[in-house]
N, C-alpha and C. Protein backbone atom coordinates (compact mmCIF):
# COMPACT_ATOMS: atom_id res chain seq x y z
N UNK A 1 276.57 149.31 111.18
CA UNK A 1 277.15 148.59 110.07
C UNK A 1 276.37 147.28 109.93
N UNK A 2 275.52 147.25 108.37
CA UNK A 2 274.85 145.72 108.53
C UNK A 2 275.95 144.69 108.46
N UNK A 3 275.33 143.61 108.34
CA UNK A 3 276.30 142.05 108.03
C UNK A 3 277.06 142.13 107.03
N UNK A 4 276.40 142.39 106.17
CA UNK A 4 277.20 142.55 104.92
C UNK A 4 278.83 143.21 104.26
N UNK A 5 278.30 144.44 105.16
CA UNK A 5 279.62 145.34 105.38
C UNK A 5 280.43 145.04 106.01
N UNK A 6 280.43 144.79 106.89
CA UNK A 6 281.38 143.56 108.31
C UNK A 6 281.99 142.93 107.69
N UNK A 7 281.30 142.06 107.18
CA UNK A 7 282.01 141.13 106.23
C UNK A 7 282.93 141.42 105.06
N UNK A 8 282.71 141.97 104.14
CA UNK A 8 283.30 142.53 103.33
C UNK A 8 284.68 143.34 103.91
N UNK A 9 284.46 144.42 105.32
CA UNK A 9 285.74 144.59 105.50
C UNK A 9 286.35 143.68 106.63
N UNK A 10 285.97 142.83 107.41
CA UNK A 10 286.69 142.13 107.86
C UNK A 10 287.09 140.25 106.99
N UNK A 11 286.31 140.53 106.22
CA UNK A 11 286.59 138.84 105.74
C UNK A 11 286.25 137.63 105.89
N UNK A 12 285.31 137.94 107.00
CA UNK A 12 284.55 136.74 107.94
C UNK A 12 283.70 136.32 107.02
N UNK A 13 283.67 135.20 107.05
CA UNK A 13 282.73 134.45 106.57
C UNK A 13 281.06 134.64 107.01
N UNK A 14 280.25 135.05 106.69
CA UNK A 14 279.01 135.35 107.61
C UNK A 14 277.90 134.23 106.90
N UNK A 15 277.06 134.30 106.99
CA UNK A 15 275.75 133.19 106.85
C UNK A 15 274.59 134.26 106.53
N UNK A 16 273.97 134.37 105.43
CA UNK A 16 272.85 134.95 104.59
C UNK A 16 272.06 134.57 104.80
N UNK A 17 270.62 134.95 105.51
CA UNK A 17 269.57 134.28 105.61
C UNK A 17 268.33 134.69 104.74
N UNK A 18 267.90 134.44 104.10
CA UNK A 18 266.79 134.96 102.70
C UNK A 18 265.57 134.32 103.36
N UNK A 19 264.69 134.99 103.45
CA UNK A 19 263.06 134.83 104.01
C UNK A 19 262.44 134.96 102.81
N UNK A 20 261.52 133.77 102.43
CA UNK A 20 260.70 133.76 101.42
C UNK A 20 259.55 133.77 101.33
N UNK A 21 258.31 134.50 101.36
CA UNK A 21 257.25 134.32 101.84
C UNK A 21 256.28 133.29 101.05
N UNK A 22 255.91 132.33 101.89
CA UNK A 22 255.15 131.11 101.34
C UNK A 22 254.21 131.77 100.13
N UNK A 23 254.27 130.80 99.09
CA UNK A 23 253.43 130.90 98.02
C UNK A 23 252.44 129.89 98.19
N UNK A 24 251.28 130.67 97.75
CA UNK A 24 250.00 129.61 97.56
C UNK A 24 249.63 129.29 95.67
N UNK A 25 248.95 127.96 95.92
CA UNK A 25 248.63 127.47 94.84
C UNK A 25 247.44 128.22 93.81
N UNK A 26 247.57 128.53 92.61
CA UNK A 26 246.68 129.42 92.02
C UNK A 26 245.61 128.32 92.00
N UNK A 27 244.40 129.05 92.17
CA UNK A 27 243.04 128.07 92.09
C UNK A 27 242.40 127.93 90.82
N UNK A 28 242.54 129.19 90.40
CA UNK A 28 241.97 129.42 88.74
C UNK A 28 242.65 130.20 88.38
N UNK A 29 242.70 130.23 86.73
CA UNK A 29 243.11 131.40 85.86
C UNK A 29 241.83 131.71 85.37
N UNK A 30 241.42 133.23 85.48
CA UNK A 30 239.95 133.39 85.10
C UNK A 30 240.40 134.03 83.66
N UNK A 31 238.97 134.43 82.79
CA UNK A 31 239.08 135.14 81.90
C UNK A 31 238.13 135.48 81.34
N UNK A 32 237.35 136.38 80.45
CA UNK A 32 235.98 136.25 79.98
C UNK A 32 235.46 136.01 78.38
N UNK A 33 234.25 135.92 78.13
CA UNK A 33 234.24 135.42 76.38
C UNK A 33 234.66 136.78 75.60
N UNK A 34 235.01 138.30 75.94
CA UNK A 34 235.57 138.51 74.97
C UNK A 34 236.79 138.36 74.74
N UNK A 35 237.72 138.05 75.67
CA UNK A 35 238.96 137.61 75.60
C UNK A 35 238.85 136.62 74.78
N UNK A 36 238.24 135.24 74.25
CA UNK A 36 238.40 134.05 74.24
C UNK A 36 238.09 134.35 72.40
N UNK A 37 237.22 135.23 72.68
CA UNK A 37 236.69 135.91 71.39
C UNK A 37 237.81 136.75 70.82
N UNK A 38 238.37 137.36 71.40
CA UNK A 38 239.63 138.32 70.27
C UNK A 38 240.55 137.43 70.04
N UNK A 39 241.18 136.48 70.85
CA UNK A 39 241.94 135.07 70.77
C UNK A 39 241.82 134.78 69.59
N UNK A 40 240.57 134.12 69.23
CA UNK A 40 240.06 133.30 68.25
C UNK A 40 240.46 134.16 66.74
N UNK A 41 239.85 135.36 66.73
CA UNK A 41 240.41 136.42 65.86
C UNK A 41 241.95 136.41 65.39
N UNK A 42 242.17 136.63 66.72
CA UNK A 42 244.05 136.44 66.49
C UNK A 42 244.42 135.61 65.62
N UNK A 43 244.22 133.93 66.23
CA UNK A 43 244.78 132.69 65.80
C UNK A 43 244.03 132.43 64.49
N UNK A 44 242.98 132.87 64.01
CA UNK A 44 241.98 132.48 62.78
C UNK A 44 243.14 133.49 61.73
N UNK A 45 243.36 134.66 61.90
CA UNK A 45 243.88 135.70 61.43
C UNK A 45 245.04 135.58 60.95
N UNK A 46 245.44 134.39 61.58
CA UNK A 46 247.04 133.92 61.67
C UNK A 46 247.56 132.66 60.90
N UNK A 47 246.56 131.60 60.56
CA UNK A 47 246.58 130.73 59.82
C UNK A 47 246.39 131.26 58.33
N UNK A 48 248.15 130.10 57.78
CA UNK A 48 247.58 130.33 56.96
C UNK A 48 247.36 129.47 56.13
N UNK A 49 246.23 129.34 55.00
CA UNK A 49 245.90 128.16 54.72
C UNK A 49 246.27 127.51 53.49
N UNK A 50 246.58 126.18 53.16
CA UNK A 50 247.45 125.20 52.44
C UNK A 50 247.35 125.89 50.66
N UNK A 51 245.91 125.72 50.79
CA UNK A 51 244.75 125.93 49.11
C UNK A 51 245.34 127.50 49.07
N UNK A 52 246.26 128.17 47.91
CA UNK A 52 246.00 129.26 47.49
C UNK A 52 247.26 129.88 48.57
N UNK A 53 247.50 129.93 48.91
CA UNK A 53 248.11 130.34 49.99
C UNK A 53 249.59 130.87 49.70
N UNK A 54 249.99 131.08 48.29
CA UNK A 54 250.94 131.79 47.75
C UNK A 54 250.85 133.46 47.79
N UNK A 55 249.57 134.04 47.90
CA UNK A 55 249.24 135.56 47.95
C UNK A 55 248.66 136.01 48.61
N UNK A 56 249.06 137.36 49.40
CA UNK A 56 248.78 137.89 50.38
C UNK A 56 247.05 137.93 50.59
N UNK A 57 246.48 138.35 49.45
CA UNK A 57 245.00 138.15 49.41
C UNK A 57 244.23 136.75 49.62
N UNK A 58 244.90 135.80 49.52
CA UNK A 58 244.36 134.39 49.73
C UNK A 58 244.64 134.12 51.31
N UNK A 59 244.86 135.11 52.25
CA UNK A 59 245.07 134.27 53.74
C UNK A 59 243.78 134.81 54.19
N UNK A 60 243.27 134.40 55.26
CA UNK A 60 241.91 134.67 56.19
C UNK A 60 242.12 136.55 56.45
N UNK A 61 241.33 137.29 56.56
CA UNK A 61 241.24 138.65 57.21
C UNK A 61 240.13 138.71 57.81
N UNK A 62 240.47 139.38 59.12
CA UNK A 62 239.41 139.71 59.78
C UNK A 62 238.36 140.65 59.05
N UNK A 63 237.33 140.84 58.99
CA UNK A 63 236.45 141.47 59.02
C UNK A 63 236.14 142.56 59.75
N UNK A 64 235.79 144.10 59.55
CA UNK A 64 235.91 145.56 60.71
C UNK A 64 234.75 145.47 61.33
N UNK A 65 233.99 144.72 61.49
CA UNK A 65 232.65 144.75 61.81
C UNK A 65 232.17 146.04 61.74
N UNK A 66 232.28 146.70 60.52
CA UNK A 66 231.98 148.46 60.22
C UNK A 66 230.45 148.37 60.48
N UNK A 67 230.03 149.63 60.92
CA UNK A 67 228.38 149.96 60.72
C UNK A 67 227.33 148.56 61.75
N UNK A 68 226.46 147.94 60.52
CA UNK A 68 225.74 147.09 61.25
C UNK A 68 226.83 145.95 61.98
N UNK A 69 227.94 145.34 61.33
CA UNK A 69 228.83 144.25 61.94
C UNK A 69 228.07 143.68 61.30
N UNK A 70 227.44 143.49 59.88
CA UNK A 70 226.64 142.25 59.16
C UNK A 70 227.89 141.65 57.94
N UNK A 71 228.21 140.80 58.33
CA UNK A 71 229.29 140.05 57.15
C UNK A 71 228.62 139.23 56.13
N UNK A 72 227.56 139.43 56.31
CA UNK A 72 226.88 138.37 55.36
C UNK A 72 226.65 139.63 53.98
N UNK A 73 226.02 140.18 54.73
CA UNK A 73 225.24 141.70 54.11
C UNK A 73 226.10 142.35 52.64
N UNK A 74 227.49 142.48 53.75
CA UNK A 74 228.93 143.28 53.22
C UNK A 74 229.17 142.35 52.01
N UNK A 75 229.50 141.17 52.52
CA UNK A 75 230.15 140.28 51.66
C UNK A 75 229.76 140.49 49.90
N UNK A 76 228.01 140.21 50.81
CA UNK A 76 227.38 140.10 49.05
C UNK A 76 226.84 141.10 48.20
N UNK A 77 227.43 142.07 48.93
CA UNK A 77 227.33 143.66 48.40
C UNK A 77 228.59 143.62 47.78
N UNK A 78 229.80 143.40 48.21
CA UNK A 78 231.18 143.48 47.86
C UNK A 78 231.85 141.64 47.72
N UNK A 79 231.08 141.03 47.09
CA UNK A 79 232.04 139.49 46.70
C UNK A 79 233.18 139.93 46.06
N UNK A 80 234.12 140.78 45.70
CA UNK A 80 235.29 141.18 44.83
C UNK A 80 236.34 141.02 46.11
N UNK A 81 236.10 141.73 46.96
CA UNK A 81 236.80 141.89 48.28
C UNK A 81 236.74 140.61 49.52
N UNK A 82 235.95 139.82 49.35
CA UNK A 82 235.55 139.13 50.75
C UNK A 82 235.56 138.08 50.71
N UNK A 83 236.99 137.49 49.94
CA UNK A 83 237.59 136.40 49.64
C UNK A 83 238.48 135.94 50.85
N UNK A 84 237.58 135.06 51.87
CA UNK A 84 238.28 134.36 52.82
C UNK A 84 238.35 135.55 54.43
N UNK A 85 237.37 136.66 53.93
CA UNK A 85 236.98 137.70 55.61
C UNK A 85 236.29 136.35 55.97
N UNK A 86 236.37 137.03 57.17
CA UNK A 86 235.90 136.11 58.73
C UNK A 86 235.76 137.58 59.45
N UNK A 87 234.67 136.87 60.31
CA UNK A 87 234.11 137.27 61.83
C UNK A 87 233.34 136.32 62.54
N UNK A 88 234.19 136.73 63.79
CA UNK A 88 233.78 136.14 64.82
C UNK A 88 233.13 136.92 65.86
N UNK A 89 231.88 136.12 65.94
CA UNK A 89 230.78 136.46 67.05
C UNK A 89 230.78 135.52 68.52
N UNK A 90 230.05 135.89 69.66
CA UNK A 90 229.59 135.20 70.57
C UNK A 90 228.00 134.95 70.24
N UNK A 91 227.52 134.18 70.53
CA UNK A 91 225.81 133.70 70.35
C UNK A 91 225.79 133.78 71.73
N UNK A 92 226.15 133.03 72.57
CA UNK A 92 225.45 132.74 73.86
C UNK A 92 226.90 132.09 75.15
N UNK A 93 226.37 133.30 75.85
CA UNK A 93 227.33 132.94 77.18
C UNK A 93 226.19 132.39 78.03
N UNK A 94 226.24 131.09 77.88
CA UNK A 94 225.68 129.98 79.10
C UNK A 94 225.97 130.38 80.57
N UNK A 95 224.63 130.22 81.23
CA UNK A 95 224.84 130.04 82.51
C UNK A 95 225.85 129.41 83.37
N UNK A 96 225.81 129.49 84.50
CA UNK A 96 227.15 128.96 85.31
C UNK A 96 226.92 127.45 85.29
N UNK A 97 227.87 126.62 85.28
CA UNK A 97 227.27 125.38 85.52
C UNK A 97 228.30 125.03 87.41
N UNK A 98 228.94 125.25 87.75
CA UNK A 98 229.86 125.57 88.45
C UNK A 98 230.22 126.82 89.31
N UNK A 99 230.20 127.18 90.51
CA UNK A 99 230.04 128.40 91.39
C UNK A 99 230.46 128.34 92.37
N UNK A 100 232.23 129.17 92.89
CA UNK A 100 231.86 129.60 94.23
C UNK A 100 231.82 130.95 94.64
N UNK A 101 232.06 131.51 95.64
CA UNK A 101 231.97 132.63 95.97
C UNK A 101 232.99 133.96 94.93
N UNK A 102 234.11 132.77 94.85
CA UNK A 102 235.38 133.78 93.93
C UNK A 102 234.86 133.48 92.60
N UNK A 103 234.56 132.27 92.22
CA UNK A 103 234.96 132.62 90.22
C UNK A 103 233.71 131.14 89.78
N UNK A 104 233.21 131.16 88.99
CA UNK A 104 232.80 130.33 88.08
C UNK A 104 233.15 129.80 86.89
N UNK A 105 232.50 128.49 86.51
CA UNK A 105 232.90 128.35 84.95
C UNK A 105 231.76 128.32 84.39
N UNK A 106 231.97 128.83 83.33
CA UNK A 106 230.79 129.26 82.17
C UNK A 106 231.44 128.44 80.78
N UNK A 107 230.29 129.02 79.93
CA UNK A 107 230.47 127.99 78.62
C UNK A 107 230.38 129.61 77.31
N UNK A 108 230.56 129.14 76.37
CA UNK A 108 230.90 130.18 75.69
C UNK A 108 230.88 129.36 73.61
N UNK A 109 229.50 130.42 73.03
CA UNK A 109 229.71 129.61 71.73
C UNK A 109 230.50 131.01 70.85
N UNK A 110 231.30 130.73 70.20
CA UNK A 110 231.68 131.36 68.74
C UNK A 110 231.05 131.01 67.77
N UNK A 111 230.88 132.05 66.85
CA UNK A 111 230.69 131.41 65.77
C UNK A 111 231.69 132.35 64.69
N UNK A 112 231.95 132.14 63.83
CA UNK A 112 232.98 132.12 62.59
C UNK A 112 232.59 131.82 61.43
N UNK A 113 232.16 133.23 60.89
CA UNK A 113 231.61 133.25 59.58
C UNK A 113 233.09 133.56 58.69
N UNK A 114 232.74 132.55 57.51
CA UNK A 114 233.99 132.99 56.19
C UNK A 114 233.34 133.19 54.93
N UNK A 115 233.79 134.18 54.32
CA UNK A 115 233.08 134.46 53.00
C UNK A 115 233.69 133.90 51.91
N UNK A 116 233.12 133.19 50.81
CA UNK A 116 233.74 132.51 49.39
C UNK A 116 232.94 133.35 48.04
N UNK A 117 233.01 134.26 47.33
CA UNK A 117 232.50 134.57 46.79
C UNK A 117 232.47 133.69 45.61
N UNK A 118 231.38 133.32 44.29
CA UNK A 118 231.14 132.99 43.39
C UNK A 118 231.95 133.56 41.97
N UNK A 119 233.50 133.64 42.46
CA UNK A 119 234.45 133.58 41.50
C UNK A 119 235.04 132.34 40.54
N UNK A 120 236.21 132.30 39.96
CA UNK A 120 236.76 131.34 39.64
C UNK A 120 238.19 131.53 40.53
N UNK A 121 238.19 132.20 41.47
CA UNK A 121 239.22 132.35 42.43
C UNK A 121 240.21 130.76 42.88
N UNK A 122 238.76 130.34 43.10
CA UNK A 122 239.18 128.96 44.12
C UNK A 122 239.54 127.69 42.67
N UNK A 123 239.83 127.81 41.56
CA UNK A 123 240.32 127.62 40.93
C UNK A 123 239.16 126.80 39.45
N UNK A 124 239.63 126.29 38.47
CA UNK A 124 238.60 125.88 37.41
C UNK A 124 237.30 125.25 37.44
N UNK A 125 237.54 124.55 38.78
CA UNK A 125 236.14 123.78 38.71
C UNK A 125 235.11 124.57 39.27
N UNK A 126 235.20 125.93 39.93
CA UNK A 126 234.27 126.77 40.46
C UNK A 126 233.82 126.05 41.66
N UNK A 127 232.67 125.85 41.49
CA UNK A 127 231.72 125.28 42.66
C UNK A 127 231.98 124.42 43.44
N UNK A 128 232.71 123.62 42.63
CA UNK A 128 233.65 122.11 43.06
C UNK A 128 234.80 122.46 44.01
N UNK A 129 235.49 123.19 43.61
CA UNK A 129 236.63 123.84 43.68
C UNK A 129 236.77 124.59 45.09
N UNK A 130 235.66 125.28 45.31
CA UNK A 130 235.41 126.10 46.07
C UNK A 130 234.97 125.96 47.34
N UNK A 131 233.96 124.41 47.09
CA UNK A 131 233.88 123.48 48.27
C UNK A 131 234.59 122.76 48.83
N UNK A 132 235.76 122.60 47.68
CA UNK A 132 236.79 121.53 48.63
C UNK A 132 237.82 123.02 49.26
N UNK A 133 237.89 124.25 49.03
CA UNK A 133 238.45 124.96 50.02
C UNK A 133 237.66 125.53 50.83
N UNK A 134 236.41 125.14 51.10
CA UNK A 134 235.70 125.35 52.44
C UNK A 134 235.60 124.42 53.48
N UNK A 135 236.22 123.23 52.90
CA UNK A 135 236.28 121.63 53.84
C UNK A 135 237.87 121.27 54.44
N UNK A 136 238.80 122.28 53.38
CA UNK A 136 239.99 122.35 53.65
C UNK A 136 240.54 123.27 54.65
N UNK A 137 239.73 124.46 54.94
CA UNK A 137 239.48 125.62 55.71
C UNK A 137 239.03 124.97 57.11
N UNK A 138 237.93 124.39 57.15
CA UNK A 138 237.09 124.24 57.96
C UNK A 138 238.01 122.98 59.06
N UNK A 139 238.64 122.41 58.03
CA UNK A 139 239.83 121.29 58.91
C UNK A 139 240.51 121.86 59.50
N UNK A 140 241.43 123.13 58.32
CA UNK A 140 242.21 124.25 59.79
C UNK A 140 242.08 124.67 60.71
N UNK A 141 240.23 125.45 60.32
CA UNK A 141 240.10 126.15 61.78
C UNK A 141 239.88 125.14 62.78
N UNK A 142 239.19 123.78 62.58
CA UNK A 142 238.25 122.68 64.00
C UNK A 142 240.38 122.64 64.59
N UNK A 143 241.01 122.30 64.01
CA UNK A 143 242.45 122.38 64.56
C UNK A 143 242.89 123.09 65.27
N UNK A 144 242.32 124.12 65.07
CA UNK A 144 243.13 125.57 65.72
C UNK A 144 241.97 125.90 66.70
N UNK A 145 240.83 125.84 66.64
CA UNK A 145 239.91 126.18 67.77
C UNK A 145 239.31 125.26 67.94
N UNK A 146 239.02 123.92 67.57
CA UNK A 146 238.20 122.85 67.72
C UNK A 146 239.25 122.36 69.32
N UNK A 147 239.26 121.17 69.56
CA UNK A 147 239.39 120.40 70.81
C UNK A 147 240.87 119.98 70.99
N UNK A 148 241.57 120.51 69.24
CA UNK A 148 243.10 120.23 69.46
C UNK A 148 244.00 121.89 69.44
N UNK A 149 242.81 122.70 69.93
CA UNK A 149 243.26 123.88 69.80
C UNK A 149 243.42 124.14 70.70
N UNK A 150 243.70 123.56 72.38
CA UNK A 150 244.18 124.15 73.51
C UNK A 150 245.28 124.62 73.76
N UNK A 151 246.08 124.69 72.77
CA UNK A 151 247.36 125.11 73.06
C UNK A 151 247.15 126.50 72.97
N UNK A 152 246.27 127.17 71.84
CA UNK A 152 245.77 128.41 71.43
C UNK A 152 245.31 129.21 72.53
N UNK A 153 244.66 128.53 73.51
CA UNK A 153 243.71 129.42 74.84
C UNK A 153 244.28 129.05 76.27
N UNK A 154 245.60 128.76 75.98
CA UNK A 154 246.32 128.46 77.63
C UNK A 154 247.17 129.66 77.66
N UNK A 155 247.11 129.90 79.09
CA UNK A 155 248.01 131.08 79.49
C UNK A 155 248.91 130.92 78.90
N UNK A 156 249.95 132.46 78.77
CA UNK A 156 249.06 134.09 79.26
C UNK A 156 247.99 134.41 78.15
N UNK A 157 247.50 133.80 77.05
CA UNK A 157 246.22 133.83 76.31
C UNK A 157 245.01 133.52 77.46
N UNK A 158 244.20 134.30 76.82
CA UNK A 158 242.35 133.63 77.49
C UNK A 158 243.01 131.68 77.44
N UNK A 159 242.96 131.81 78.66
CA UNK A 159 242.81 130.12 79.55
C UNK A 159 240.99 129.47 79.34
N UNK A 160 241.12 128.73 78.28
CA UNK A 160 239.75 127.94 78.30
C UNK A 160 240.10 126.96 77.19
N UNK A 161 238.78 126.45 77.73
CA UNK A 161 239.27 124.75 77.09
C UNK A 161 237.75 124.94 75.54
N UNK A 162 238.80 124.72 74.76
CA UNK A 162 237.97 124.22 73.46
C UNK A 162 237.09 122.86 73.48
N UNK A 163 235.87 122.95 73.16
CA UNK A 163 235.18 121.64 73.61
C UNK A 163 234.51 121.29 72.01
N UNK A 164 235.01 121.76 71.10
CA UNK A 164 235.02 121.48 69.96
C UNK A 164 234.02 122.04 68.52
N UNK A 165 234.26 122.16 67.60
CA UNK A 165 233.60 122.91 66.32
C UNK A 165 233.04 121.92 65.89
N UNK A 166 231.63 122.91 65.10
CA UNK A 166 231.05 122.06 64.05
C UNK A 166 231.26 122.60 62.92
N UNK A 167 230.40 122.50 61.77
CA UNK A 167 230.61 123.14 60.44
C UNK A 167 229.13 123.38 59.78
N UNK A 168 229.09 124.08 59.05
CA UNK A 168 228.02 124.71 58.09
C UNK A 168 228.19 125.28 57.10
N UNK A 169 227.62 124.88 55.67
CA UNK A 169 227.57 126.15 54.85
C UNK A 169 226.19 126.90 54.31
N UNK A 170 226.49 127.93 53.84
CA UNK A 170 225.32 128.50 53.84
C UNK A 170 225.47 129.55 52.46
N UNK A 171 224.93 128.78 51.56
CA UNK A 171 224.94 129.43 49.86
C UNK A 171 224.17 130.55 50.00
N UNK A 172 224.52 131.06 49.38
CA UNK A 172 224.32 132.78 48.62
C UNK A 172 224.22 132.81 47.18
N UNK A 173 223.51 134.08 46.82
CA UNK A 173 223.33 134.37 45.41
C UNK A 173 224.67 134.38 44.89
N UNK A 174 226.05 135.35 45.60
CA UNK A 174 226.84 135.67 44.97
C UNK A 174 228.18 135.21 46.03
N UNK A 175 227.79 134.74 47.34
CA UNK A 175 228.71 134.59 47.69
C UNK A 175 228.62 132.80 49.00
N UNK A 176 229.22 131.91 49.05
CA UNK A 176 228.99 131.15 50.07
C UNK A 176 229.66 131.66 51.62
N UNK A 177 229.02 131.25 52.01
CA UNK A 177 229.73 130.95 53.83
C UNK A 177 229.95 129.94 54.41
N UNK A 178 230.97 129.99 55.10
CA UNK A 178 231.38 128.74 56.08
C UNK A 178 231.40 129.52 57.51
N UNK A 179 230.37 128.50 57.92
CA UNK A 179 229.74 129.13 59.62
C UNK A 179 230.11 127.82 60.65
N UNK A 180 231.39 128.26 61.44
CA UNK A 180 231.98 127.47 62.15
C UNK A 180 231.74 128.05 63.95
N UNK A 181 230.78 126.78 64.55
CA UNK A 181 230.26 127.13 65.79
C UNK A 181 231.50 126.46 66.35
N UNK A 182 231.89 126.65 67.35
CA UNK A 182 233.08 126.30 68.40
C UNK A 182 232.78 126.59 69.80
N UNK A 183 233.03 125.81 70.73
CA UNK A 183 232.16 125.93 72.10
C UNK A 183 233.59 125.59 73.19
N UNK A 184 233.37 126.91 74.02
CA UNK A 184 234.50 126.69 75.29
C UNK A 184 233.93 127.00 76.76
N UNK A 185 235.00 126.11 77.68
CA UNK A 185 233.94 126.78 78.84
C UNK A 185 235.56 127.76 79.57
N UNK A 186 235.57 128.01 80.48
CA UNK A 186 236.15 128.70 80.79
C UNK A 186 235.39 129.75 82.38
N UNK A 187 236.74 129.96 82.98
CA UNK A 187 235.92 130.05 84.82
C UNK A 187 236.50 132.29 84.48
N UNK A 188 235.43 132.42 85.26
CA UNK A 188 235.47 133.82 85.51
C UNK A 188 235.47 134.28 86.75
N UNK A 189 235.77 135.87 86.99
CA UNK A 189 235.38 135.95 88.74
C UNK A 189 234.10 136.28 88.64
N UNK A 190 233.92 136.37 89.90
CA UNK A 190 231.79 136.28 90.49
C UNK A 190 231.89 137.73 90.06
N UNK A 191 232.73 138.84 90.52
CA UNK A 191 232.57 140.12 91.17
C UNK A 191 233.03 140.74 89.76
């Protein structure tokens, strides 16, 4: 008969002793750039933005990276459709700067292409118009993935630290782009 039972039929008061086995302190949360990379997808995917932002077609969509994965290509083959697609790429997973035997930290660039096609979409002034919702865009995303976007990449999300966006555009015959580089580092295991 354990303690428990004893107790229960005799009434005695008994004393519970619970063994807890010591916990150790986590050293790292690892993770790698495609995690940090579908993240970014997620949260880009998810904003939605101020300009236009009454219809389902005016929020950000990912891009299928179909066939080549060229968004530039697609876009300006199809400007009717590729009002506000995005994709996000990696350019370059940097060397370790940091190493021990278990995990490193590495550095990690995105980049974040958005398509504006040469409509009157973005409203009367066209060109005008169209630039101030690529500057209005471009404020959302540096927010959301730029250096005030850590809330975005802390556990249980890819754990890495946003070290901040730049901006670019890049005119087209038929369609513009906004090419947003964003740089994180973030620790991985060795093995």
């Amino acid at each position: 008969m354990n303690l428990f039972s004893r107790w229960m039929q005799d009434n005695i008061p008994a004393t519970i002793v619970v063994v807890v086995p010591p916990t150790y302190p986590v050293l790292a949360v690892t993770t790698t750039a495609e995690s940090i990379r579908d993240r970014a997808i997620a949260v880009v995917g998810a904003l939605v933005p101020r300009s236009l932002a009454g219809g389902v077609g005016n929020r950000f969509r990912a891009y299928l990276n179909e066939g080549s994965g060229d968004l530039v290509k697609w876009a300006s083959s199809n400007p009717a459709g590729a009002f506000r697609r995005f994709q996000v790429r990696t350019t370059a997973d940097a060397a370790s700067n940091v190493s021990n035997a278990d995990f490193e930290e590495r550095s990690v660039t995105l980049v974040v292409t958005i398509a504006y096609p040469h409509t009157s979409r973005t409203g009367p002034g066209d060109a005008l118009d169209r630039d101030d919702i690529i500057d209005e865009d471009f404020k959302l995303i540096d927010f959301n993935l730029g250096v005030y976007g850590r809330v975005n990449f802390s556990p249980p999300d890819p754990d890495a630290t946003p070290l901040g966006a730049t901006d670019a555009i890049v005119r087209g015959d038929s369609v513009d782009f906004l090419v947003v580089e964003a740089v994180f580092t973030y620790q991985r295991l060795t093995s």
